[in-house]
Each structure stands twice: as C-alpha cells, then as structure tokens.
PDB file of N, CA and C in Angstrom:
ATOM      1  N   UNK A   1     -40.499 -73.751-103.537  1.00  0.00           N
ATOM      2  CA  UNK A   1     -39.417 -72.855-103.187  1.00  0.00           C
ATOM      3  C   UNK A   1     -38.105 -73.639-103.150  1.00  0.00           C
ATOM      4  N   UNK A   2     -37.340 -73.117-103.796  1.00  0.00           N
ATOM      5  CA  UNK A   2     -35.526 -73.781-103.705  1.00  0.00           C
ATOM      6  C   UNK A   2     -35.093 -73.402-102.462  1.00  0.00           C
ATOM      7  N   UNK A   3     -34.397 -74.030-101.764  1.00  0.00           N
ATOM      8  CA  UNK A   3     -32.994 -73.750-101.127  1.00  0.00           C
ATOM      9  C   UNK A   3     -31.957 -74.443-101.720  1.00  0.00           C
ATOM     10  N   UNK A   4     -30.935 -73.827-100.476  1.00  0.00           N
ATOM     11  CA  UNK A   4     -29.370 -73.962-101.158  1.00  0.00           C
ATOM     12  C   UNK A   4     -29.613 -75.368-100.540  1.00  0.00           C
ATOM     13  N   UNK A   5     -28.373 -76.086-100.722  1.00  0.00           N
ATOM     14  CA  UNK A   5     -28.248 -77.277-100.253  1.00  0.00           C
ATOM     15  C   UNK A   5     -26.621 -77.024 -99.908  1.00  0.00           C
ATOM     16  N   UNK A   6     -26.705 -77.117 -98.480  1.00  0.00           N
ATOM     17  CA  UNK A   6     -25.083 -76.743 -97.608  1.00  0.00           C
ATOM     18  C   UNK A   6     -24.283 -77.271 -97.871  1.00  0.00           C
ATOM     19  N   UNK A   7     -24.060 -78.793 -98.582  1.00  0.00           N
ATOM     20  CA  UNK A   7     -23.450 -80.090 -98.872  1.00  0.00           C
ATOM     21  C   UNK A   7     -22.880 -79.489-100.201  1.00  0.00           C
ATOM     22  N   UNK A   8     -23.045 -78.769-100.616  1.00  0.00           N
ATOM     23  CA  UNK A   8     -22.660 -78.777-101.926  1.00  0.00           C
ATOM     24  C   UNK A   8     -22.171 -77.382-102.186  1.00  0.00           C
ATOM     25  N   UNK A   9     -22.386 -76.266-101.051  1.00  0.00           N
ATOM     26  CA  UNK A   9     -22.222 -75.123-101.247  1.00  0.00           C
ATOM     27  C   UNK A   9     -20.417 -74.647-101.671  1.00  0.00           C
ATOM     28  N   UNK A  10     -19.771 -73.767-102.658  1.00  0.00           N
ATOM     29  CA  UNK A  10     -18.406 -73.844-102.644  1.00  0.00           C
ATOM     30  C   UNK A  10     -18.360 -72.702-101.833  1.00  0.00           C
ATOM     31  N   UNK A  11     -17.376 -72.561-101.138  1.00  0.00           N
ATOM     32  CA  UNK A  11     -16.554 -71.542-100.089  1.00  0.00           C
ATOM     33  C   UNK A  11     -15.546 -71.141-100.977  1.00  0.00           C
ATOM     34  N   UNK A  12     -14.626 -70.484-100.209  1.00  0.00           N
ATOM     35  CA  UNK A  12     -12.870 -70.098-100.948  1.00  0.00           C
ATOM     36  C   UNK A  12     -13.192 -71.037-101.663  1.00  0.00           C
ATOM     37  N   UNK A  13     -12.227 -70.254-102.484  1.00  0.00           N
ATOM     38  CA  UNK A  13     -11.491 -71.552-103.873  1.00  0.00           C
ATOM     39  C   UNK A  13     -12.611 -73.038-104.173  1.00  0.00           C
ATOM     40  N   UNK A  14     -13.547 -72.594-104.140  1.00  0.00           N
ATOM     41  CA  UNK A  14     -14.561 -73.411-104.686  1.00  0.00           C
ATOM     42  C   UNK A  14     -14.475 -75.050-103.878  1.00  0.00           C
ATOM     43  N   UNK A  15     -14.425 -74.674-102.097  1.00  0.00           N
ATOM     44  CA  UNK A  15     -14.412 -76.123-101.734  1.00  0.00           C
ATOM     45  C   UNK A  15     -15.557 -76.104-100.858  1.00  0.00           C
ATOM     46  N   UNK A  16     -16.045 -77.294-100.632  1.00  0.00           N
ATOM     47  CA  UNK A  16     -17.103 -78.046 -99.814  1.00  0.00           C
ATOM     48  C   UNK A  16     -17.105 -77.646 -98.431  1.00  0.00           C
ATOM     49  N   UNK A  17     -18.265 -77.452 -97.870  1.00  0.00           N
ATOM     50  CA  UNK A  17     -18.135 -77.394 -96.244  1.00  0.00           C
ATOM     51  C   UNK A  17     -17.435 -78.715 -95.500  1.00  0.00           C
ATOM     52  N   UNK A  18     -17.191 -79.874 -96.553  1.00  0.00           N
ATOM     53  CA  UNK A  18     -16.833 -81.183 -95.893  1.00  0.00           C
ATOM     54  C   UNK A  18     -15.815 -80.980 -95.923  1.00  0.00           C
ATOM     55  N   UNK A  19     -15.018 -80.139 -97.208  1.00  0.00           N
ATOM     56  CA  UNK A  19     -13.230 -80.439 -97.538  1.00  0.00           C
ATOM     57  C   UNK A  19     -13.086 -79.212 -96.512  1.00  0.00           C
ATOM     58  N   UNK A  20     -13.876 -78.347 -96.316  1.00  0.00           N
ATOM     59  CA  UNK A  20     -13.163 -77.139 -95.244  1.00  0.00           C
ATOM     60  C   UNK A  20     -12.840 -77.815 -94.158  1.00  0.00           C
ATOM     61  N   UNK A  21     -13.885 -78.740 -93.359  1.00  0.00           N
ATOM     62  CA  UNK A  21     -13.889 -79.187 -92.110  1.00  0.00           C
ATOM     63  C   UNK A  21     -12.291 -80.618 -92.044  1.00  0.00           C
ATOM     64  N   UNK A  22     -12.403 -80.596 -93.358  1.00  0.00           N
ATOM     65  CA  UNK A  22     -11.330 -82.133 -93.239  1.00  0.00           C
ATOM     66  C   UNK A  22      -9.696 -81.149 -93.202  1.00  0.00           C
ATOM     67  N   UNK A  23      -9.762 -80.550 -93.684  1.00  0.00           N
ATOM     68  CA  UNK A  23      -9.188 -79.357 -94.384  1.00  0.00           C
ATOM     69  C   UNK A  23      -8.296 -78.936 -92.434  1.00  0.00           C
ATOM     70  N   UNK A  24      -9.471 -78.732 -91.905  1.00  0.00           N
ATOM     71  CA  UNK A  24      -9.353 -77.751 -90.660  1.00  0.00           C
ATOM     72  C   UNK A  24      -9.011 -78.803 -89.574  1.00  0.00           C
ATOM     73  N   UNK A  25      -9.285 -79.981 -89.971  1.00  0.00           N
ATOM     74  CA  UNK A  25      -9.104 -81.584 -88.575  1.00  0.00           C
ATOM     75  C   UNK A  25      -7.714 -81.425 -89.360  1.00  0.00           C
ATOM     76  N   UNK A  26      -7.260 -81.572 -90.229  1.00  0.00           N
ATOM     77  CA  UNK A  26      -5.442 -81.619 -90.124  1.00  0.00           C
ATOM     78  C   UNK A  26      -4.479 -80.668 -89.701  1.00  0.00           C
ATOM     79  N   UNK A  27      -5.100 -79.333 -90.303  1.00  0.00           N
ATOM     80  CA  UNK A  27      -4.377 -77.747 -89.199  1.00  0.00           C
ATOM     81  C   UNK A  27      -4.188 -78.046 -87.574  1.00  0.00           C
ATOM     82  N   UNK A  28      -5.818 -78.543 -87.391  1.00  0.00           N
ATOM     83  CA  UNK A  28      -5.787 -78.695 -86.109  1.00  0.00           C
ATOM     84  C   UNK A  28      -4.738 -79.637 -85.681  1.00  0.00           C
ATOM     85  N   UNK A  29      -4.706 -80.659 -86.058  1.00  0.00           N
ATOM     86  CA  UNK A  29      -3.585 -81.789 -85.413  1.00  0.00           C
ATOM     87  C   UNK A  29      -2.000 -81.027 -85.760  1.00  0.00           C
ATOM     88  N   UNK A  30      -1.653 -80.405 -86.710  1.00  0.00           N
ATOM     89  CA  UNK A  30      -0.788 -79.761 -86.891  1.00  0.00           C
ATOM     90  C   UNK A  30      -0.105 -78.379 -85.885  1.00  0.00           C
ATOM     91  N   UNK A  31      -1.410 -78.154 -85.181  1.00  0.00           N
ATOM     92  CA  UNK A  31      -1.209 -76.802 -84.276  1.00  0.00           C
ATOM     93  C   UNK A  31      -1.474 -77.324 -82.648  1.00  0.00           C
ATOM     94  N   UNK A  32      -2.031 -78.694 -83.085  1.00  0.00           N
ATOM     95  CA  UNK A  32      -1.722 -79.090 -81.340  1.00  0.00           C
ATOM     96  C   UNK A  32      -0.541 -79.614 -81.089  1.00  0.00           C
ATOM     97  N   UNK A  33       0.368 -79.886 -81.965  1.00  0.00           N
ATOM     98  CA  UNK A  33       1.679 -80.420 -81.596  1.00  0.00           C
ATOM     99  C   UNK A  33       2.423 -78.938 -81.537  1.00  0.00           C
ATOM    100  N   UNK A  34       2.019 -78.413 -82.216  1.00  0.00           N
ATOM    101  CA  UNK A  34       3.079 -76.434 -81.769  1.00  0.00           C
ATOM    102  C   UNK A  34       2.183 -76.259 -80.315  1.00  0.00           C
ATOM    103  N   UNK A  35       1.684 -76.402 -80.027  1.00  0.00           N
ATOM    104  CA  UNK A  35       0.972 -75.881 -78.911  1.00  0.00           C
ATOM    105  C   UNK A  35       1.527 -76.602 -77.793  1.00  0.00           C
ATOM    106  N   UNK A  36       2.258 -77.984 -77.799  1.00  0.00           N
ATOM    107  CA  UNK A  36       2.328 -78.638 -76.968  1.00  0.00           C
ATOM    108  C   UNK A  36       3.895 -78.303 -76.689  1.00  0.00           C
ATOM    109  N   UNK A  37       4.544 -77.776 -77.888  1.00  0.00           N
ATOM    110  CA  UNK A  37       5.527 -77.641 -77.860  1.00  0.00           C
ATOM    111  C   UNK A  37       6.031 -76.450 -76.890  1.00  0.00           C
ATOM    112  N   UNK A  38       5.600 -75.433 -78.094  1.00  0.00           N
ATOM    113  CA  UNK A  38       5.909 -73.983 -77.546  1.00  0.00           C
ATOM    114  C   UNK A  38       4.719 -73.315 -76.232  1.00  0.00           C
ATOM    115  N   UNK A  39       3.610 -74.325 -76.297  1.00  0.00           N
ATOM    116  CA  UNK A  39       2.987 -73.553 -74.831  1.00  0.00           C
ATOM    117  C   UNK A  39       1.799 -72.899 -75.235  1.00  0.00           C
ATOM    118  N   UNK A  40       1.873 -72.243 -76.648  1.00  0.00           N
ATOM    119  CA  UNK A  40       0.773 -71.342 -76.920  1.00  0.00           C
ATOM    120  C   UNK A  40       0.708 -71.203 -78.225  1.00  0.00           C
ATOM    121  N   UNK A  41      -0.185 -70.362 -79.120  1.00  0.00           N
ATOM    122  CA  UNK A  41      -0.143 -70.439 -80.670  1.00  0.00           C
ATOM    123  C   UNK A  41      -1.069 -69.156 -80.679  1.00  0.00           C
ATOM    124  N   UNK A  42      -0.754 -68.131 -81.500  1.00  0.00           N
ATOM    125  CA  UNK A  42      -1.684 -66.643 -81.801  1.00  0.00           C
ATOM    126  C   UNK A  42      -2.562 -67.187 -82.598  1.00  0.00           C
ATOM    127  N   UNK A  43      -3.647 -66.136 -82.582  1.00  0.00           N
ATOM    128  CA  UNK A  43      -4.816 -66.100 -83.575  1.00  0.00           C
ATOM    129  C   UNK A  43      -4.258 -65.970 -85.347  1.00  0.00           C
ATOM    130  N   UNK A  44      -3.342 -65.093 -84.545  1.00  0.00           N
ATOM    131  CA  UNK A  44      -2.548 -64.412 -85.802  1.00  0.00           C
ATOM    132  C   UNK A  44      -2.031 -65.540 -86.440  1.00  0.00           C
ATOM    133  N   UNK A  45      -1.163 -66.410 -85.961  1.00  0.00           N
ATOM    134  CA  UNK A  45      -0.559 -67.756 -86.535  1.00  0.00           C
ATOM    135  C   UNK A  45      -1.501 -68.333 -87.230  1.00  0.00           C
ATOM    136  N   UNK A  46      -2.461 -68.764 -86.786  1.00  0.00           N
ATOM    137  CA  UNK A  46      -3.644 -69.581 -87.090  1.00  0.00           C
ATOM    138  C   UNK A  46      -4.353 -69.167 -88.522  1.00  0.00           C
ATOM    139  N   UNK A  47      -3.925 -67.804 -88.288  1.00  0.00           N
ATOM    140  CA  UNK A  47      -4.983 -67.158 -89.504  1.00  0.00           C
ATOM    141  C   UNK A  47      -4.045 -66.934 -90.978  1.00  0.00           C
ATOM    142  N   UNK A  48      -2.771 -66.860 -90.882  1.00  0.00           N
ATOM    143  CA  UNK A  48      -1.538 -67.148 -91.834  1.00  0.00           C
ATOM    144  C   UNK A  48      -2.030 -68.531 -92.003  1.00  0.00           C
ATOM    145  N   UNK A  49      -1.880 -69.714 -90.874  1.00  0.00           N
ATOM    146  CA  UNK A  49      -1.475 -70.685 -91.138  1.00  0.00           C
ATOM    147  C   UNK A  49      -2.967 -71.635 -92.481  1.00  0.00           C
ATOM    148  N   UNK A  50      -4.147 -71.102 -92.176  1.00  0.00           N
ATOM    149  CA  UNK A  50      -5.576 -71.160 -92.990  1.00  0.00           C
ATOM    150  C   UNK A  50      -5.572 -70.064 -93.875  1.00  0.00           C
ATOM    151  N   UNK A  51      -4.284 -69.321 -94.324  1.00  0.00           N
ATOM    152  CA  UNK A  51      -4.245 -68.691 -95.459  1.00  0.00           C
ATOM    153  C   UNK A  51      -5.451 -68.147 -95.754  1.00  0.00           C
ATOM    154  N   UNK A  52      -5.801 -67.622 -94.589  1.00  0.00           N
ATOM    155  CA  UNK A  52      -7.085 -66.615 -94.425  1.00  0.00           C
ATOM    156  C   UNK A  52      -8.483 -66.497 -95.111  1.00  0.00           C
ATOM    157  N   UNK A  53      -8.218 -68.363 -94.762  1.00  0.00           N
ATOM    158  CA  UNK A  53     -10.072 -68.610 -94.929  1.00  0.00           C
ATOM    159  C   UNK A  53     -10.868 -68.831 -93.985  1.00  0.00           C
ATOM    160  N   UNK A  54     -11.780 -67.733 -93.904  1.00  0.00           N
ATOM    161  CA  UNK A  54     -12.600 -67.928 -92.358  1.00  0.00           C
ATOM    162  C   UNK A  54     -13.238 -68.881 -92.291  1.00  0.00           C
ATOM    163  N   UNK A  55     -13.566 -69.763 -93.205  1.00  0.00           N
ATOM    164  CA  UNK A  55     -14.212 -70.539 -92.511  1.00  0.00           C
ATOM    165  C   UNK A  55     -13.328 -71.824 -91.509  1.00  0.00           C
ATOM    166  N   UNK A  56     -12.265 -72.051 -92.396  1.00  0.00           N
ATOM    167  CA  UNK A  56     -11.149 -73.074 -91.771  1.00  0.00           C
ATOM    168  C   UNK A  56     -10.848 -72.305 -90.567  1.00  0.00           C
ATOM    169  N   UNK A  57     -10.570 -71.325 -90.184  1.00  0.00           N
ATOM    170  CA  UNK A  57     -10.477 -70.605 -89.343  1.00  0.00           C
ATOM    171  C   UNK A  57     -10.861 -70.724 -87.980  1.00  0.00           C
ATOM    172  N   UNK A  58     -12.132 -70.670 -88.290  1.00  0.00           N
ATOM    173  CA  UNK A  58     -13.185 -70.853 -87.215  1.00  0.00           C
ATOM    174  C   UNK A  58     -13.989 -71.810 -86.921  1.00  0.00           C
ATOM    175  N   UNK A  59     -13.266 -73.120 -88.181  1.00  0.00           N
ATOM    176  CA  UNK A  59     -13.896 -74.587 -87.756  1.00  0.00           C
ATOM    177  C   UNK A  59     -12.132 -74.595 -87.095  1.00  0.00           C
ATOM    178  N   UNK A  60     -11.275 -74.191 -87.044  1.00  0.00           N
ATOM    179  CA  UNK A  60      -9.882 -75.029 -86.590  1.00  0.00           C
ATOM    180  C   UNK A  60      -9.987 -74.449 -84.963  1.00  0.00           C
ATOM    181  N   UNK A  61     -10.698 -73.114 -84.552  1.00  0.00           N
ATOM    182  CA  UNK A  61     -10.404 -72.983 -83.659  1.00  0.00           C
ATOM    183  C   UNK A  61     -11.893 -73.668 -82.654  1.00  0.00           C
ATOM    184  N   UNK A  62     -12.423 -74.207 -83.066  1.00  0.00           N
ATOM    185  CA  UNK A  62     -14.045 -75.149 -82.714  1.00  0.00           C
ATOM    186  C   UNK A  62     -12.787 -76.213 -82.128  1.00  0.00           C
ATOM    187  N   UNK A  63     -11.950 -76.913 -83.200  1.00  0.00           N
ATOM    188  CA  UNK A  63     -11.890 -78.402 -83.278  1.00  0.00           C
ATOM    189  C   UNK A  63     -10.606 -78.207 -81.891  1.00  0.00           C
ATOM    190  N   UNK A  64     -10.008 -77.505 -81.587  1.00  0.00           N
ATOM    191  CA  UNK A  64      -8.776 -76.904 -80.969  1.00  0.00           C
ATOM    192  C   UNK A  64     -10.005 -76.592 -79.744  1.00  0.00           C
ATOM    193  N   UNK A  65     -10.717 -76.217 -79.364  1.00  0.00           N
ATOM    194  CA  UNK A  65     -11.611 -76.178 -77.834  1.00  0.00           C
ATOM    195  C   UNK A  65     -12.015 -77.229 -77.509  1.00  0.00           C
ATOM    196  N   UNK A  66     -12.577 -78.242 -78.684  1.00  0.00           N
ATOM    197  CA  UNK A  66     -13.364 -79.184 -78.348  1.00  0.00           C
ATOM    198  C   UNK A  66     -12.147 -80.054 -77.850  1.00  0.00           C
ATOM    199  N   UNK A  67     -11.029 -80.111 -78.308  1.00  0.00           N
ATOM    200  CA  UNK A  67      -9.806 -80.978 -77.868  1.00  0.00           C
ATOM    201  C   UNK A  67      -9.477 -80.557 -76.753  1.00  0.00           C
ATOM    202  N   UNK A  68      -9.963 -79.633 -75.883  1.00  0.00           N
ATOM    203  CA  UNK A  68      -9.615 -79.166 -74.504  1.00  0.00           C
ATOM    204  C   UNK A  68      -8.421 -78.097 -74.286  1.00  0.00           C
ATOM    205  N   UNK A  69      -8.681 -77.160 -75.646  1.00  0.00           N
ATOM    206  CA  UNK A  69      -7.162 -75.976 -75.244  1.00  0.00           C
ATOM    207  C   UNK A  69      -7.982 -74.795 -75.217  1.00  0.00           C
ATOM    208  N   UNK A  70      -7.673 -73.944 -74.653  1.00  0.00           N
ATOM    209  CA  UNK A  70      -8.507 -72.495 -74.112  1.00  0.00           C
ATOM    210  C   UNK A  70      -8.124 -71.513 -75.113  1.00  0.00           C
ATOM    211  N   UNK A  71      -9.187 -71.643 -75.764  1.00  0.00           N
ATOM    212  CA  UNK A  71      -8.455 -70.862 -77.261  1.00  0.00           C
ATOM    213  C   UNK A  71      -8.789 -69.149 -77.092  1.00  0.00           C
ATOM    214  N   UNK A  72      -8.585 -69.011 -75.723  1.00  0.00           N
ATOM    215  CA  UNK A  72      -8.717 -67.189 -75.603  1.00  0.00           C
ATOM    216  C   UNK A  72      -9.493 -66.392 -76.043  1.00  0.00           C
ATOM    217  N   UNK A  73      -9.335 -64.888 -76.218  1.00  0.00           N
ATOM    218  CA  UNK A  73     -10.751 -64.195 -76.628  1.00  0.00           C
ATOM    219  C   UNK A  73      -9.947 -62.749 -76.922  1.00  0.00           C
ATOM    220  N   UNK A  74     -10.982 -62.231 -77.162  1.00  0.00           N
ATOM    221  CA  UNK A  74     -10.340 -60.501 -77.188  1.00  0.00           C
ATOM    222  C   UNK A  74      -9.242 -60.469 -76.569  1.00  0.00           C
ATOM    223  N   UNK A  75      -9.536 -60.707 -75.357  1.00  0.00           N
ATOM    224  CA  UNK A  75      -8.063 -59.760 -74.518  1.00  0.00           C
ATOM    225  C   UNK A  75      -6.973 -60.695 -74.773  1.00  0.00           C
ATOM    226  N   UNK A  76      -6.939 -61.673 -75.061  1.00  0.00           N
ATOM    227  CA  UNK A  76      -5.644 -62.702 -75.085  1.00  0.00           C
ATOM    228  C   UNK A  76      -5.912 -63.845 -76.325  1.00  0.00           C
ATOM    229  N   UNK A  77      -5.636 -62.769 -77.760  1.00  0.00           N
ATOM    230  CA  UNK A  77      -6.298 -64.229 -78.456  1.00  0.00           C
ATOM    231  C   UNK A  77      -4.695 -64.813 -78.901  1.00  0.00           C
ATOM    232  N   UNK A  78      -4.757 -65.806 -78.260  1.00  0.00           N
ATOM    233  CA  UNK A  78      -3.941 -66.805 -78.074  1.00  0.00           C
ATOM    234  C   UNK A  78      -4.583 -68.309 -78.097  1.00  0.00           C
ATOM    235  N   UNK A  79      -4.519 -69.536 -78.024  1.00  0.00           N
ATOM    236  CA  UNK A  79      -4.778 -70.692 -77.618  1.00  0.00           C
ATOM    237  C   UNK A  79      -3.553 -71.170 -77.043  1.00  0.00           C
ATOM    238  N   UNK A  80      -4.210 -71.956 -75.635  1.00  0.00           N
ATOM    239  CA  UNK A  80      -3.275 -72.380 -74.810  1.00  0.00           C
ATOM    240  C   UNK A  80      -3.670 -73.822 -74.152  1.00  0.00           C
ATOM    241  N   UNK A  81      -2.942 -75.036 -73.716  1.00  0.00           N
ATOM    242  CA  UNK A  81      -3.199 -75.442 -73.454  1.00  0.00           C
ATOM    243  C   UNK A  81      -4.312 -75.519 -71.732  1.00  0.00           C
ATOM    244  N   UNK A  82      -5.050 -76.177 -71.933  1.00  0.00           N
ATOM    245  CA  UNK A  82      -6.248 -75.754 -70.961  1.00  0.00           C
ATOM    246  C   UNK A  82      -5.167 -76.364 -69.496  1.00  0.00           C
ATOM    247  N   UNK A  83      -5.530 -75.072 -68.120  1.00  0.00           N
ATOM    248  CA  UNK A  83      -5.055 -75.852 -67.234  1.00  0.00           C
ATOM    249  C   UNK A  83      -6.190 -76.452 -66.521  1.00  0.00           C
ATOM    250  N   UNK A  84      -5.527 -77.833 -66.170  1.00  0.00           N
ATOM    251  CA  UNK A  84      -6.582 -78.586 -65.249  1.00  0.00           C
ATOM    252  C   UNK A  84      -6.243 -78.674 -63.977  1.00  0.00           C
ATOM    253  N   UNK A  85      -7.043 -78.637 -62.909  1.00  0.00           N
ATOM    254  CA  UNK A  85      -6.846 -78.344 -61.684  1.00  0.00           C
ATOM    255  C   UNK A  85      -7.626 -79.342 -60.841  1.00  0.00           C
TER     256      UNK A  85
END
C-alpha cells in the first residue's frame, strides 16, 4: 500500500510543509514586532498578511502562542500580547 509522504506534499503554489513553516517563522517575527508596537494584531491582518494561505495561517498563529501572545478566539480574534501576573 502507498502513502503520501508529508515531506514532499505541495500546498498553495506548490510549496513544502517545510517552506510553509519557514515561510510562517518570518511572518511571525514580522507580526511580533507590530504587536509589540501597536498592542494587538487582527486575525484579519494576519490572514491579508499570509495572502490567504491556511496553512501559513495557522502555523503563524501556533508559532505567535508558542512565543507567549494570547492569540484570542471567536469572541476576540485578535492576538495580544499575553498578560503576566
């Protein structure tokens, strides 16, 4: 029996799950300095700014939690910097 092999699979525009993820670690560093700036950043921004590829999308907003910002939900999709208390 074949399977796919994930390493090699093309997404959008025919790129790698590796170039999405490398792809999505520079958005990210790019949107934590707006974030630090202005306080907060929309879903909406985010999703212009990945020219509306879900997968960058939703690896940028992974890499943006794991960095410690509260990247909101339904009722407030926003990302914000996390408060610590």
């Amino acid at each position: 029996m074949d399977s796919c092999d994930t390493r090699t699979r093309a997404y959008k525009n025919g790129k790698t799950f590796d170039q999405c993820k490398q792809i999505a670690e520079v958005i990210t560093g790019q949107l934590s300095k707006k974030i630090e700036l202005d306080g907060k950043v929309s879903w909406k921004e985010i999703l212009e700014t990945v020219d509306h590829d879900e997968l960058v999308y939703k690896l940028t907003l992974k890499f943006l939690r794991r960095d410690g910002y509260n990247i909101g939900d339904w009722k407030t999709p926003e990302v914000k910097k996390s408060v610590t208390v």
